[in-house]
N, C-alpha and C. Protein backbone atom coordinates (compact mmCIF):
# COMPACT_ATOMS: atom_id res chain seq x y z
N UNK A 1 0.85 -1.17 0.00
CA UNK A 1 0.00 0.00 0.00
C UNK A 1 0.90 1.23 0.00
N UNK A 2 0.97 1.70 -0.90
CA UNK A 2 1.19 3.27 -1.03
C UNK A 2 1.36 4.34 0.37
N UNK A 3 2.04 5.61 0.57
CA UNK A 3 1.55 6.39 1.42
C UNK A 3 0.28 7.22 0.95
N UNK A 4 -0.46 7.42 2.14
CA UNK A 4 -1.72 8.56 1.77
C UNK A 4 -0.96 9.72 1.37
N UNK A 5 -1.62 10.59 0.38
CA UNK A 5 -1.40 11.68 -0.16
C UNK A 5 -1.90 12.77 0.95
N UNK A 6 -2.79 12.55 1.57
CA UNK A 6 -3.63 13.27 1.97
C UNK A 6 -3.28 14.02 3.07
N UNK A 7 -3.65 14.97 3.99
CA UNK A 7 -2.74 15.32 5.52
C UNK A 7 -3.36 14.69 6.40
N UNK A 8 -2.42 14.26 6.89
CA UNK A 8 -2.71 13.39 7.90
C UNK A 8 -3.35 13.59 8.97
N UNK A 9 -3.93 12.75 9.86
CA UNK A 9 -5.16 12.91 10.85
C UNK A 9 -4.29 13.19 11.87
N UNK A 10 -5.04 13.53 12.95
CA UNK A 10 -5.82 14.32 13.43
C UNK A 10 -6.40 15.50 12.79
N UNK A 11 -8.25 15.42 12.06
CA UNK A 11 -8.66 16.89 11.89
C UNK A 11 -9.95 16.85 13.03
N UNK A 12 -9.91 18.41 13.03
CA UNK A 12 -10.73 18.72 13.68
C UNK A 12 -11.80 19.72 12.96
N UNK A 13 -13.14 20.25 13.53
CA UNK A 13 -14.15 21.21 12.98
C UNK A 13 -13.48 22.10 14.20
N UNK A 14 -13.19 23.35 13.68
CA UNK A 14 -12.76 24.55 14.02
C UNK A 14 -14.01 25.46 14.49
N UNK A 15 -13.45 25.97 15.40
CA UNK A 15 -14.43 27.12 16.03
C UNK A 15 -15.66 27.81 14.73
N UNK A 16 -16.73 27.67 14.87
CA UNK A 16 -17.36 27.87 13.75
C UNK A 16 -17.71 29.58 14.36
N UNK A 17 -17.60 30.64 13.79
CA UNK A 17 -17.50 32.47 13.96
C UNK A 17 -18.80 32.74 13.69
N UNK A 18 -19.63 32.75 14.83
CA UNK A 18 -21.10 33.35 14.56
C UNK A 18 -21.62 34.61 13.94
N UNK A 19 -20.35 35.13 13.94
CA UNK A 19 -20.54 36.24 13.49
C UNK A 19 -20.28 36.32 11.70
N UNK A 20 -19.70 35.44 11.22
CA UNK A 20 -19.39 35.43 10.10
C UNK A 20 -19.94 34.21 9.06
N UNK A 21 -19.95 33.20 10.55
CA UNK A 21 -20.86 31.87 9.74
C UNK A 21 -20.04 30.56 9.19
N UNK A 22 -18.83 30.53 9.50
CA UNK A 22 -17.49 29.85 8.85
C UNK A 22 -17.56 28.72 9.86
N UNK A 23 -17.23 27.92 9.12
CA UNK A 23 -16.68 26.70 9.77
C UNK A 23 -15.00 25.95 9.25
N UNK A 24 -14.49 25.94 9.91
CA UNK A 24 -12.83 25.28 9.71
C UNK A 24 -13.11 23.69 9.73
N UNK A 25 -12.05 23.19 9.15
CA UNK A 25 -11.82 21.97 9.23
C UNK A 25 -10.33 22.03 9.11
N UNK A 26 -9.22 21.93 10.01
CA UNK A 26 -8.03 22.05 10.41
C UNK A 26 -7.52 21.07 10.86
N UNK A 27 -6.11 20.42 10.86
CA UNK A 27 -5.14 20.07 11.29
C UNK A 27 -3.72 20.94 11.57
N UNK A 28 -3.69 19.75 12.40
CA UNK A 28 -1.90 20.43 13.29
C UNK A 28 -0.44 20.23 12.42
N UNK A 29 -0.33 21.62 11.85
CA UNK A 29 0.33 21.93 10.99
C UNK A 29 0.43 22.69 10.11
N UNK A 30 -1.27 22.62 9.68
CA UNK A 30 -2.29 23.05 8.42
C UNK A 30 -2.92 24.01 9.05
N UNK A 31 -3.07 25.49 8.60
CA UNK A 31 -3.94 26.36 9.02
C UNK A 31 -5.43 25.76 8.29
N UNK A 32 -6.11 24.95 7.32
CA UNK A 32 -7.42 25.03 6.67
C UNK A 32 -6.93 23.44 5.86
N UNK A 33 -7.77 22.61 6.17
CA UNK A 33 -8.32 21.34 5.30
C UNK A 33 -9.31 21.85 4.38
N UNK A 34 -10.73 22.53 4.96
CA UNK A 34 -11.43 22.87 4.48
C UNK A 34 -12.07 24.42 5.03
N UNK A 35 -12.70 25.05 4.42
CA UNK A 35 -13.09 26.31 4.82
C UNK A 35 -14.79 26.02 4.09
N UNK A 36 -15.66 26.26 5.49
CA UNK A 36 -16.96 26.66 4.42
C UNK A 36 -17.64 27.86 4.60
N UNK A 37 -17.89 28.60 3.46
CA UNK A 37 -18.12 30.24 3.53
C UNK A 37 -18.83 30.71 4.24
N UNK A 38 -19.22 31.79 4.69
CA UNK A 38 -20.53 32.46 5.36
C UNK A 38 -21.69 32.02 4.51
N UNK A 39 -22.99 32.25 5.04
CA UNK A 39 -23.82 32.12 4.08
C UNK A 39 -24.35 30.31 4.06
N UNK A 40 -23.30 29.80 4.03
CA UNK A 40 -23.40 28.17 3.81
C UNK A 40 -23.93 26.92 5.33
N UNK A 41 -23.99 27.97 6.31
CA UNK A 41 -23.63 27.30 7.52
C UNK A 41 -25.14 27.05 7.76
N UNK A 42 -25.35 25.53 8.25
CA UNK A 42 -26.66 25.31 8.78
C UNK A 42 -26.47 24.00 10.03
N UNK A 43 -27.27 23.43 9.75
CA UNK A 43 -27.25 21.85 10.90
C UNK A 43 -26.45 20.68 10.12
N UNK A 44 -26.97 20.96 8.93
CA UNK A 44 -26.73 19.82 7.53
C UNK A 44 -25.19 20.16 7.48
N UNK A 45 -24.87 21.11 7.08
CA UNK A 45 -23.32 21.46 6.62
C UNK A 45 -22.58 21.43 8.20
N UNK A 46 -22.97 21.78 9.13
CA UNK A 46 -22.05 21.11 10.69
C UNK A 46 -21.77 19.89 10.22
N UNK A 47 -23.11 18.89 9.89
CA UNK A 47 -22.78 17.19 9.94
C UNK A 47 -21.77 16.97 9.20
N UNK A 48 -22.17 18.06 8.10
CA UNK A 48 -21.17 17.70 7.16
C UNK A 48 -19.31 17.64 7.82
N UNK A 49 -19.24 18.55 8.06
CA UNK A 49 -18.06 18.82 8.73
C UNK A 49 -17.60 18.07 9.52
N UNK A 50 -18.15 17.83 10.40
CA UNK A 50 -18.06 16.61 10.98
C UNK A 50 -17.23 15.27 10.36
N UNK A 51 -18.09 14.99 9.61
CA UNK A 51 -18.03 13.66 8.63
C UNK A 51 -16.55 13.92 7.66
N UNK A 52 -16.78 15.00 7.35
CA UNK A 52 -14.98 15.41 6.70
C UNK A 52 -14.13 14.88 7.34
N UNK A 53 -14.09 15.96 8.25
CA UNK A 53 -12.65 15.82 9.60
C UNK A 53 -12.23 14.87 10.32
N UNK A 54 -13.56 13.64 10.06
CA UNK A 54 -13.37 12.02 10.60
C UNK A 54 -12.74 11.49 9.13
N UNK A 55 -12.87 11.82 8.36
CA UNK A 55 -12.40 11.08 6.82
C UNK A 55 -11.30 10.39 6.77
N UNK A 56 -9.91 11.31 7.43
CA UNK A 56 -8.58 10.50 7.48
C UNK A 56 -8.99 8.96 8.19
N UNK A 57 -9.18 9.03 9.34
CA UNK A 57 -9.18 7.97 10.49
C UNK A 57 -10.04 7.00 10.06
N UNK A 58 -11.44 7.70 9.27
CA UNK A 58 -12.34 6.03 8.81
C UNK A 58 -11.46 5.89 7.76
N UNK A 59 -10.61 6.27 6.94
CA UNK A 59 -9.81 5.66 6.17
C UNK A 59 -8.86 4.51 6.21
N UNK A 60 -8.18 5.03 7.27
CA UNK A 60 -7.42 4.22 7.90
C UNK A 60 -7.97 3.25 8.81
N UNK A 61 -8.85 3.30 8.94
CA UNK A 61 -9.69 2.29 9.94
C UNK A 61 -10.09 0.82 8.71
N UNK A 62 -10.81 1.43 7.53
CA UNK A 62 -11.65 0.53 6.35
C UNK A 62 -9.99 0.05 5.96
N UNK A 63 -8.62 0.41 5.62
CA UNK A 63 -7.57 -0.32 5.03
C UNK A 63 -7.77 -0.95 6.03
N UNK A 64 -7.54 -0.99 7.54
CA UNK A 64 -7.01 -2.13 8.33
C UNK A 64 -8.13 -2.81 8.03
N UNK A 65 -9.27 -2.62 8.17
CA UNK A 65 -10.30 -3.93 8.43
C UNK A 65 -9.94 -4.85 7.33
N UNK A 66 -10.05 -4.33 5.85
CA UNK A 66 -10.08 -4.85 4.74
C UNK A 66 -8.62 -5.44 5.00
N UNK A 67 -7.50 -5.36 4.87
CA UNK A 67 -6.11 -6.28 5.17
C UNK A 67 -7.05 -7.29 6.15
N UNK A 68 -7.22 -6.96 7.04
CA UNK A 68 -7.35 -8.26 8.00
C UNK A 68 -8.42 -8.83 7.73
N UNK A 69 -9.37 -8.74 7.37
CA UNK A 69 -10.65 -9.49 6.97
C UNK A 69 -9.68 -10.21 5.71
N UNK A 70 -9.01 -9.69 5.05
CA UNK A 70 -8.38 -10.30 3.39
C UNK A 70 -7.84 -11.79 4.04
N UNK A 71 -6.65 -11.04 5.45
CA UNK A 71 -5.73 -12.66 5.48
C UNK A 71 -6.30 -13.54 6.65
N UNK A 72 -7.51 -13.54 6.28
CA UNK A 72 -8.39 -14.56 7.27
C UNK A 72 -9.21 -15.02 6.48
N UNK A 73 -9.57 -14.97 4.94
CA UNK A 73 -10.21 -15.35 4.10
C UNK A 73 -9.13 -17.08 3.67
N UNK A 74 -10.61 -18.12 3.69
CA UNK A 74 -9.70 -19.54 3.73
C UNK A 74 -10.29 -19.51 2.15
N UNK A 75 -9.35 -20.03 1.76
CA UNK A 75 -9.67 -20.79 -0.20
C UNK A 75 -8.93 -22.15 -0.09
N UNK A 76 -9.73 -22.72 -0.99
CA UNK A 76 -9.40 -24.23 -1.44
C UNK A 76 -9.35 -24.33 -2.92
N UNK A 77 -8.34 -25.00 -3.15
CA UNK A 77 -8.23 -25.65 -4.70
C UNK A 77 -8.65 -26.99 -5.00
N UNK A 78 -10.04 -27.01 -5.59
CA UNK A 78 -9.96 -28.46 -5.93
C UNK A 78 -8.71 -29.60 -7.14
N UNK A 79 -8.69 -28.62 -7.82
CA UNK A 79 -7.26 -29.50 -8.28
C UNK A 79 -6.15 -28.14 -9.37
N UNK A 80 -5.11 -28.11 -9.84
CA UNK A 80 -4.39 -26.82 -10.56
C UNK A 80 -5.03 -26.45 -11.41
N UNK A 81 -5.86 -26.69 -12.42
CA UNK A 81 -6.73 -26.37 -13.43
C UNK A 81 -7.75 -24.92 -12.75
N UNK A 82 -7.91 -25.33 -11.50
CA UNK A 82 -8.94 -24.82 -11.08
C UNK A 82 -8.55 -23.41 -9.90
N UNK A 83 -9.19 -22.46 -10.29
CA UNK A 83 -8.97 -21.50 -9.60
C UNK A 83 -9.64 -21.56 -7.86
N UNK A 84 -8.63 -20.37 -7.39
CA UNK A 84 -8.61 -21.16 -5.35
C UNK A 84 -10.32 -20.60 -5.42
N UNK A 85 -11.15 -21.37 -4.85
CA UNK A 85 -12.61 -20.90 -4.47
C UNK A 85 -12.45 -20.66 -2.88
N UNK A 86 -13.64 -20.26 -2.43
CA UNK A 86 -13.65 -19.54 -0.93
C UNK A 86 -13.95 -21.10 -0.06
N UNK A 87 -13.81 -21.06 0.96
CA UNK A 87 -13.82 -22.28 1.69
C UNK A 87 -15.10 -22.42 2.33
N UNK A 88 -15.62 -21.33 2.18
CA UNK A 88 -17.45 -21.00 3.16
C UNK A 88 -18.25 -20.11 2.78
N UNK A 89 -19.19 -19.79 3.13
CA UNK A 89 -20.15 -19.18 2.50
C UNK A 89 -19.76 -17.31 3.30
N UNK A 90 -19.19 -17.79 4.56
CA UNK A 90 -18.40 -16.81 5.45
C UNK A 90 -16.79 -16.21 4.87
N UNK A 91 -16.13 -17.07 4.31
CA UNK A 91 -15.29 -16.59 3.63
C UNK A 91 -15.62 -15.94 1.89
N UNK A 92 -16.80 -16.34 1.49
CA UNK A 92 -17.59 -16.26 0.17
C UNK A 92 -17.77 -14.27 0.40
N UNK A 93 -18.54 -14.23 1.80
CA UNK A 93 -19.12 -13.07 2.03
C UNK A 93 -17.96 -11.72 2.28
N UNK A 94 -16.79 -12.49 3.52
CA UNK A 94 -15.69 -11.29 3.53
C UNK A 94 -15.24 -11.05 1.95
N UNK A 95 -15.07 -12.58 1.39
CA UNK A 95 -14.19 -12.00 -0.17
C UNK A 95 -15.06 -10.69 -0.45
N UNK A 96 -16.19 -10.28 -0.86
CA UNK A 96 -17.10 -9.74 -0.92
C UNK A 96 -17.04 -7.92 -0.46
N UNK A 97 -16.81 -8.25 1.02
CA UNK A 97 -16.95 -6.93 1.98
C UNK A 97 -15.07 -6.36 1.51
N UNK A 98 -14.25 -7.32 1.07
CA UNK A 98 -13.45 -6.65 0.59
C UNK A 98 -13.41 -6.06 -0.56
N UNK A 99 -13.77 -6.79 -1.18
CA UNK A 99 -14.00 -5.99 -2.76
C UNK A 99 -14.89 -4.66 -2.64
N UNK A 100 -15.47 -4.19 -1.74
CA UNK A 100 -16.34 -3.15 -1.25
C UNK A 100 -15.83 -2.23 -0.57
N UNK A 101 -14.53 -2.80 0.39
CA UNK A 101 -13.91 -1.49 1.12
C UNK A 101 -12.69 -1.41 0.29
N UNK A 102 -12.11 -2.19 -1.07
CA UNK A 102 -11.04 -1.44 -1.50
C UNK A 102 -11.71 -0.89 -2.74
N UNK A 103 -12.88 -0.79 -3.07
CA UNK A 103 -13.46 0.02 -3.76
C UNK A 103 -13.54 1.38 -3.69
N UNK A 104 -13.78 1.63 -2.03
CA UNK A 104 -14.17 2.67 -1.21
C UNK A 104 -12.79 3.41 -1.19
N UNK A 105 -12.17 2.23 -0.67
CA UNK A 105 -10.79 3.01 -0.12
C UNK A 105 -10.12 4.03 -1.99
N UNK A 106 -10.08 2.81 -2.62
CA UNK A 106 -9.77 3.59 -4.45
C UNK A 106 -10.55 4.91 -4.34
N UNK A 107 -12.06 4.82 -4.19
CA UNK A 107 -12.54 6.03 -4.35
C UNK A 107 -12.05 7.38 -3.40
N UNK A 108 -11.43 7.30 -2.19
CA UNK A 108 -11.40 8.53 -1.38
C UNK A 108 -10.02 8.51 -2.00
N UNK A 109 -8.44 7.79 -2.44
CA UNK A 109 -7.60 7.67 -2.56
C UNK A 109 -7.17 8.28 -4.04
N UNK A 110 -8.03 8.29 -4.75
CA UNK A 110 -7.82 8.51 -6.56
C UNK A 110 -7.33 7.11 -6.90
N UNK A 111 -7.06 6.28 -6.44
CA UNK A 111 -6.41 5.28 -7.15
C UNK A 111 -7.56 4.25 -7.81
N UNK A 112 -6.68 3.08 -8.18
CA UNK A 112 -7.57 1.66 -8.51
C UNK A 112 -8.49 1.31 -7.55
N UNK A 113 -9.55 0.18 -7.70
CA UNK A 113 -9.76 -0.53 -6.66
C UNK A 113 -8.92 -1.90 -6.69
């Protein structure tokens, strides 16, 4: 796996300026991840913010699961001709939930899945 491009976590939602209506999304280092304008600020766009500034960490959370759900997946070969199949209907399903979080992970990453 690659390094993230991205800045790295810890972010936080920044003092939102009642007077102006702004909300930050900052890290330590970074004066602004994200800035959202006056004008824009409601309940919906807080959540939103929210959900940003967690983005690094569920990132890094969905690679680990997906690695470890991957090398706990059992396959069997019925003979060399034949490609490894899943060993259970439980290993059938993680193959599955992986192909779903490195989908995810490609999509926040720019890369492949």
């Amino acid at each position: 796996m690659s390094a993230n491009k991205h800045t790295p976590a810890p972010w936080s939602v920044g003092a939102t300026d009642p007077d102006t209506a702004e909300i930050e999304i900052v890290s330590e280092g970074r004066p602004y991840i994200c800035l959202v304008l006056p004008g824009a600020v409601d309940g919906r766009t807080e959540a939103n913010a929210r959900l940003i500034a967690a983005a690094p960490e569920l990132l890094d959370f969905i690679q680990h699961a997906a690695d470890q759900l991957e090398s706990g997946i059992q396959e069997y070969t019925g003979s060399p001709e034949e490609p490894p199949q899943p060993a259970s209907k439980w290993d059938y399903d993680a193959g599955q939930l992986v192909g779903e979080l490195r989908r995810l992970i490609a999509k926040a990453t720019g890369g492949a899945a």
